[in-house]
N, C-alpha and C. Protein backbone atom coordinates (compact mmCIF):
# COMPACT_ATOMS: atom_id res chain seq x y z
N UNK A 1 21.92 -25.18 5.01
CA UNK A 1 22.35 -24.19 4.05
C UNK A 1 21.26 -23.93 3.01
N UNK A 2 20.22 -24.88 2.69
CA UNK A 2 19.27 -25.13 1.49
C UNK A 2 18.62 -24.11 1.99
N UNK A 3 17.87 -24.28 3.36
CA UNK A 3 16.71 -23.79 4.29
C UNK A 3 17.70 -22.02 4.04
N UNK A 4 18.59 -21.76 4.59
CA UNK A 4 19.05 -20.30 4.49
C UNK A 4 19.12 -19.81 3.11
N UNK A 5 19.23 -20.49 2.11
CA UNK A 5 19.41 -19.78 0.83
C UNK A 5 17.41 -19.45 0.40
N UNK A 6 16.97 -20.65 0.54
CA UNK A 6 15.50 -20.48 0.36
C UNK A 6 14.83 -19.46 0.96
N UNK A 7 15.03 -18.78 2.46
CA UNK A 7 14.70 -17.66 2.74
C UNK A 7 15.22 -16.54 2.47
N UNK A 8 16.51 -16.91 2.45
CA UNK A 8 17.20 -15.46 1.71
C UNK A 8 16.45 -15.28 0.33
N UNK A 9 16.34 -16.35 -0.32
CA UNK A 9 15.31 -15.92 -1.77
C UNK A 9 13.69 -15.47 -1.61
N UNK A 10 13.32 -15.79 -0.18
CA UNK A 10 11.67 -15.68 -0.49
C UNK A 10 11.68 -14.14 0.17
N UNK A 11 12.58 -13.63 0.89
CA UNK A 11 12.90 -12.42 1.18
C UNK A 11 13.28 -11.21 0.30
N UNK A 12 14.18 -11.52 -0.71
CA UNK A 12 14.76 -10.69 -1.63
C UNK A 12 12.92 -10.78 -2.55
N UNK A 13 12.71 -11.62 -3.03
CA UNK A 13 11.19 -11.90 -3.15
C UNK A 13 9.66 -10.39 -2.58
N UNK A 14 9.92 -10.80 -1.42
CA UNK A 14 9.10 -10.27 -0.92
C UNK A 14 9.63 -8.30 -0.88
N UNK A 15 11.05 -8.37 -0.47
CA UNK A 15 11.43 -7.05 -0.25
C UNK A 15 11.05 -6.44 -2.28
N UNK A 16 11.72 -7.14 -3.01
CA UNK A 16 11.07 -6.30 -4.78
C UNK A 16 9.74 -6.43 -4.69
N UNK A 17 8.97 -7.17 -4.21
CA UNK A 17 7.31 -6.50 -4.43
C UNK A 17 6.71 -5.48 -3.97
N UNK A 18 7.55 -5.42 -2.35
CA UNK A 18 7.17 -4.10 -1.86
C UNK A 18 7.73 -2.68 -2.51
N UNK A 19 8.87 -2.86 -3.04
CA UNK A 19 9.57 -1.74 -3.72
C UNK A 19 8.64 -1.52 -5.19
N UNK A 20 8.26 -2.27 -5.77
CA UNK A 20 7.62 -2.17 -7.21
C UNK A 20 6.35 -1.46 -6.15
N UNK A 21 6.17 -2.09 -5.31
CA UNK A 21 4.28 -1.24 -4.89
C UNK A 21 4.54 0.02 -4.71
N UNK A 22 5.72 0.41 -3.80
CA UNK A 22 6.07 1.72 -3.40
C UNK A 22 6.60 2.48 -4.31
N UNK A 23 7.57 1.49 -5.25
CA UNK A 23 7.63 2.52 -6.42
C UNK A 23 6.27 3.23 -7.57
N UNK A 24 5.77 2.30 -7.72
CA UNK A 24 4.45 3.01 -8.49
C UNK A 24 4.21 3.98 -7.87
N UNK A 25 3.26 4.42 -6.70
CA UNK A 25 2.95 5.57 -5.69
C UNK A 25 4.18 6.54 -5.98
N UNK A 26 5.25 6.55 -5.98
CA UNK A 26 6.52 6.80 -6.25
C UNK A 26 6.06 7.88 -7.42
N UNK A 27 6.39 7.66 -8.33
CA UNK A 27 6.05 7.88 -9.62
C UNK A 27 4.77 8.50 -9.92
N UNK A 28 3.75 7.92 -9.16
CA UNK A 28 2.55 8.85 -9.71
C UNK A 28 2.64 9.94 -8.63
N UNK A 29 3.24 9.90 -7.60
CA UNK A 29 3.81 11.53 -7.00
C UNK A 29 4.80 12.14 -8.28
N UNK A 30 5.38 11.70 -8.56
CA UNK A 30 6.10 13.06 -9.46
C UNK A 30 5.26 13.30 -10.47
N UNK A 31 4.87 11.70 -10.89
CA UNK A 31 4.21 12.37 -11.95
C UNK A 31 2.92 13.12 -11.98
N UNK A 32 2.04 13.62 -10.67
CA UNK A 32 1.61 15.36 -10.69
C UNK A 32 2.01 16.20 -10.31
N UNK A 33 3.37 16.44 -10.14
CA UNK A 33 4.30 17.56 -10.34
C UNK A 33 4.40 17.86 -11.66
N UNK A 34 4.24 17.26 -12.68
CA UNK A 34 4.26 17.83 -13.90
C UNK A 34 4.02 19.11 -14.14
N UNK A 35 4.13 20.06 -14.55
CA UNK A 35 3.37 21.60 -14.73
C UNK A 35 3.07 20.96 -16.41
N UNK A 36 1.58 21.92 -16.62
CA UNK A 36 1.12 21.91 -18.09
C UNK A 36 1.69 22.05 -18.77
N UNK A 37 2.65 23.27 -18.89
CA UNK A 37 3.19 23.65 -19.87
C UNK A 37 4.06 22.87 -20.45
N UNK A 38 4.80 21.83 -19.49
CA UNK A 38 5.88 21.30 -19.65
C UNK A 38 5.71 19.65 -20.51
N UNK A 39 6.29 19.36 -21.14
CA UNK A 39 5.96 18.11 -22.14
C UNK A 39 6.50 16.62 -21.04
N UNK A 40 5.15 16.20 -21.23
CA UNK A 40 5.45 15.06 -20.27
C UNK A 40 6.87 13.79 -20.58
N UNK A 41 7.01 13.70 -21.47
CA UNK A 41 7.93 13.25 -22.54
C UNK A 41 9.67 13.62 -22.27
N UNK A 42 9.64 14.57 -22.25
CA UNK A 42 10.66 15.80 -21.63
C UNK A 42 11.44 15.34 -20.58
N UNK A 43 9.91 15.53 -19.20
CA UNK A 43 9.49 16.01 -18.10
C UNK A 43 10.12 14.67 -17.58
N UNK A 44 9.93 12.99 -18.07
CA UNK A 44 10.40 11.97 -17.84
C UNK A 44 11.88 11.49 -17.77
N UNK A 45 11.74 12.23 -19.26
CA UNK A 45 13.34 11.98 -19.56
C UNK A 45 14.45 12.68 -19.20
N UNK A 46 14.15 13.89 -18.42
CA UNK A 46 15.04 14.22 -17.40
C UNK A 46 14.94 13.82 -16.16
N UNK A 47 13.83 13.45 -15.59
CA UNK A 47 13.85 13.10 -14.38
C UNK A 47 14.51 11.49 -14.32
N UNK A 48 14.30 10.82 -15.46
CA UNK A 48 15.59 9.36 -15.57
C UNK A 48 16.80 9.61 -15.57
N UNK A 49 17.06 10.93 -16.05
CA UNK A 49 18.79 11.09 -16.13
C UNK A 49 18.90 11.65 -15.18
N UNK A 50 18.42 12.21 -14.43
CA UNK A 50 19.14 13.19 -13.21
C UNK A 50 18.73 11.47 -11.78
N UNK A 51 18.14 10.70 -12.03
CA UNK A 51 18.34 9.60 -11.34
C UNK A 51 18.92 8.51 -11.62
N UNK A 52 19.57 8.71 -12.90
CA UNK A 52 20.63 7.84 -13.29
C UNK A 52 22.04 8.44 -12.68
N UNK A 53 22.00 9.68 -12.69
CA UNK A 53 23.01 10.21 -12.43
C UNK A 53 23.42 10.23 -10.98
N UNK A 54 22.34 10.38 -10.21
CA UNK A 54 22.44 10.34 -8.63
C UNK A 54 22.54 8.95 -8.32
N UNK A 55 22.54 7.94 -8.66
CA UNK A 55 22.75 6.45 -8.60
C UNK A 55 24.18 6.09 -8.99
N UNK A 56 24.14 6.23 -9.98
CA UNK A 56 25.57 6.30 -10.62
C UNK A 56 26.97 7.52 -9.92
N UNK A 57 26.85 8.32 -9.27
CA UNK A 57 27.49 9.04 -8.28
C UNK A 57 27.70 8.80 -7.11
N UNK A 58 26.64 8.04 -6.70
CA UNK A 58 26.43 7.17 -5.15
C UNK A 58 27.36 6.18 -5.62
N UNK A 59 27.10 4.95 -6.59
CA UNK A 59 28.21 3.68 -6.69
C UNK A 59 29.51 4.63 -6.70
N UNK A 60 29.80 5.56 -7.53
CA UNK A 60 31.39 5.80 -7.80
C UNK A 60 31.81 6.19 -6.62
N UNK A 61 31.01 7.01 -5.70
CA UNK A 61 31.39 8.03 -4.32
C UNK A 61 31.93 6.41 -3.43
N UNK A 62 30.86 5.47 -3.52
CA UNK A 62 31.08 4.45 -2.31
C UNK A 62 32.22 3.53 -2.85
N UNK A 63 32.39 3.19 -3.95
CA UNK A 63 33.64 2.49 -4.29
C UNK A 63 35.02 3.13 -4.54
N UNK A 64 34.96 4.71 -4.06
CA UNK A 64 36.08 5.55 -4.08
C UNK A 64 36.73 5.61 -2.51
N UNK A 65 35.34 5.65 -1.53
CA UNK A 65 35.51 5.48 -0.23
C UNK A 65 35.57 4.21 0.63
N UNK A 66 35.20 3.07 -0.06
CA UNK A 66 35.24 1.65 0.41
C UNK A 66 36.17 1.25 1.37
N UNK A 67 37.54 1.76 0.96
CA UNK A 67 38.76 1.23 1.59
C UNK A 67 39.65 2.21 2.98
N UNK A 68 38.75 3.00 2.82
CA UNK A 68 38.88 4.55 3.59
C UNK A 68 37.94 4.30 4.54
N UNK A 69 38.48 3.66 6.00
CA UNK A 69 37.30 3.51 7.07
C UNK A 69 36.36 5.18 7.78
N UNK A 70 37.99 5.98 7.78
CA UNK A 70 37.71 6.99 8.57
C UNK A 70 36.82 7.98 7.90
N UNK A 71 36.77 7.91 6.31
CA UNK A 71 35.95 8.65 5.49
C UNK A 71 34.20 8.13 5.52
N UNK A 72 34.27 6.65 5.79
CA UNK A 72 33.23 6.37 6.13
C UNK A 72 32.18 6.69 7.38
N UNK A 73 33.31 6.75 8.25
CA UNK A 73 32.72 7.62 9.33
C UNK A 73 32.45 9.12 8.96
N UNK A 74 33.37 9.63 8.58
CA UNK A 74 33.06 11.29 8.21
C UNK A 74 32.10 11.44 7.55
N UNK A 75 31.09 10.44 6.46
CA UNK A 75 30.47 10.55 5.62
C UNK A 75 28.81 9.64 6.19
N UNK A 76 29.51 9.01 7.13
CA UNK A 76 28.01 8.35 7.93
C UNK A 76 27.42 9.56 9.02
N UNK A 77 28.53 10.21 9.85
CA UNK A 77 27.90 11.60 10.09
C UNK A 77 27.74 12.50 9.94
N UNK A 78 28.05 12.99 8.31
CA UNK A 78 27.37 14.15 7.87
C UNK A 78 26.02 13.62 7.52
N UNK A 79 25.76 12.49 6.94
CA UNK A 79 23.96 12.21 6.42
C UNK A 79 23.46 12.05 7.86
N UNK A 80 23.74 11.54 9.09
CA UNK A 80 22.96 11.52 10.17
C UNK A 80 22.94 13.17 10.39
N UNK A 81 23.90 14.03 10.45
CA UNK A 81 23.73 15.48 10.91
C UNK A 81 22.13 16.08 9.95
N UNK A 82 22.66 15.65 8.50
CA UNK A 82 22.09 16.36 7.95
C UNK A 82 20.57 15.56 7.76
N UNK A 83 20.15 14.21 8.12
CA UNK A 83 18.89 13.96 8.62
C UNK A 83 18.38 14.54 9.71
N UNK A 84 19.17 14.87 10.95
CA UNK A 84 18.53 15.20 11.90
C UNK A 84 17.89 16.97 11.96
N UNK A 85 18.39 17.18 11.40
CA UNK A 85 18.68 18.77 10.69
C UNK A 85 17.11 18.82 9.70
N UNK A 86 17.33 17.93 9.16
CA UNK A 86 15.92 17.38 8.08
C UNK A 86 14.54 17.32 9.19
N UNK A 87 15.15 16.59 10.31
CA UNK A 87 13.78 15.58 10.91
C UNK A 87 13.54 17.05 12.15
N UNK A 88 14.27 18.21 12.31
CA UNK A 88 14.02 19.12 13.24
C UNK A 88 13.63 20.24 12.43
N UNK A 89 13.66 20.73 10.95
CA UNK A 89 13.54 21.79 10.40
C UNK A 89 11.61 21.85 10.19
């Protein structure tokens, strides 16, 4: 049980370093989307709330549908439709 918790930790470990690496790159993509005109300041602080907001809509959507198997299905194949739709356009 020691040995399984220890990899489960050097994993969770390893998976946030890769996310902090990918997130930076992350970020310095939007952040030259900036347009000049626009105040970088601004430009941040909406782009935190409109991803607070899409985070925070995802938890409420999935703990509204949790107990609802068949909605889970209805809702696992509209994002596959609408990836594949993505991955053919």
């Amino acid at each position: 049980m020691a040995r399984c918790d220890a990899q489960s930790a050097a994993l969770r470990r390893s998976c946030c370093r890769r996310l902090r690496f990918f997130g930076g790159f992350h970020d310095y993509a939007h952040g030259t989307e900036i347009a000049p005109a626009v105040s970088p300041a601004n430009y941040s602080a909406g782009f935190l709330l409109a991803s607070a907001l899409l985070l925070g809509s995802g938890a409420v959507l999935e703990g509204a549908i949790r107990g609802i198997s068949a909605m889970s299905r209805v809702f696992g194949g509209g994002i596959a439709l609408v990836g594949a739709a993505l991955f053919f356009v």
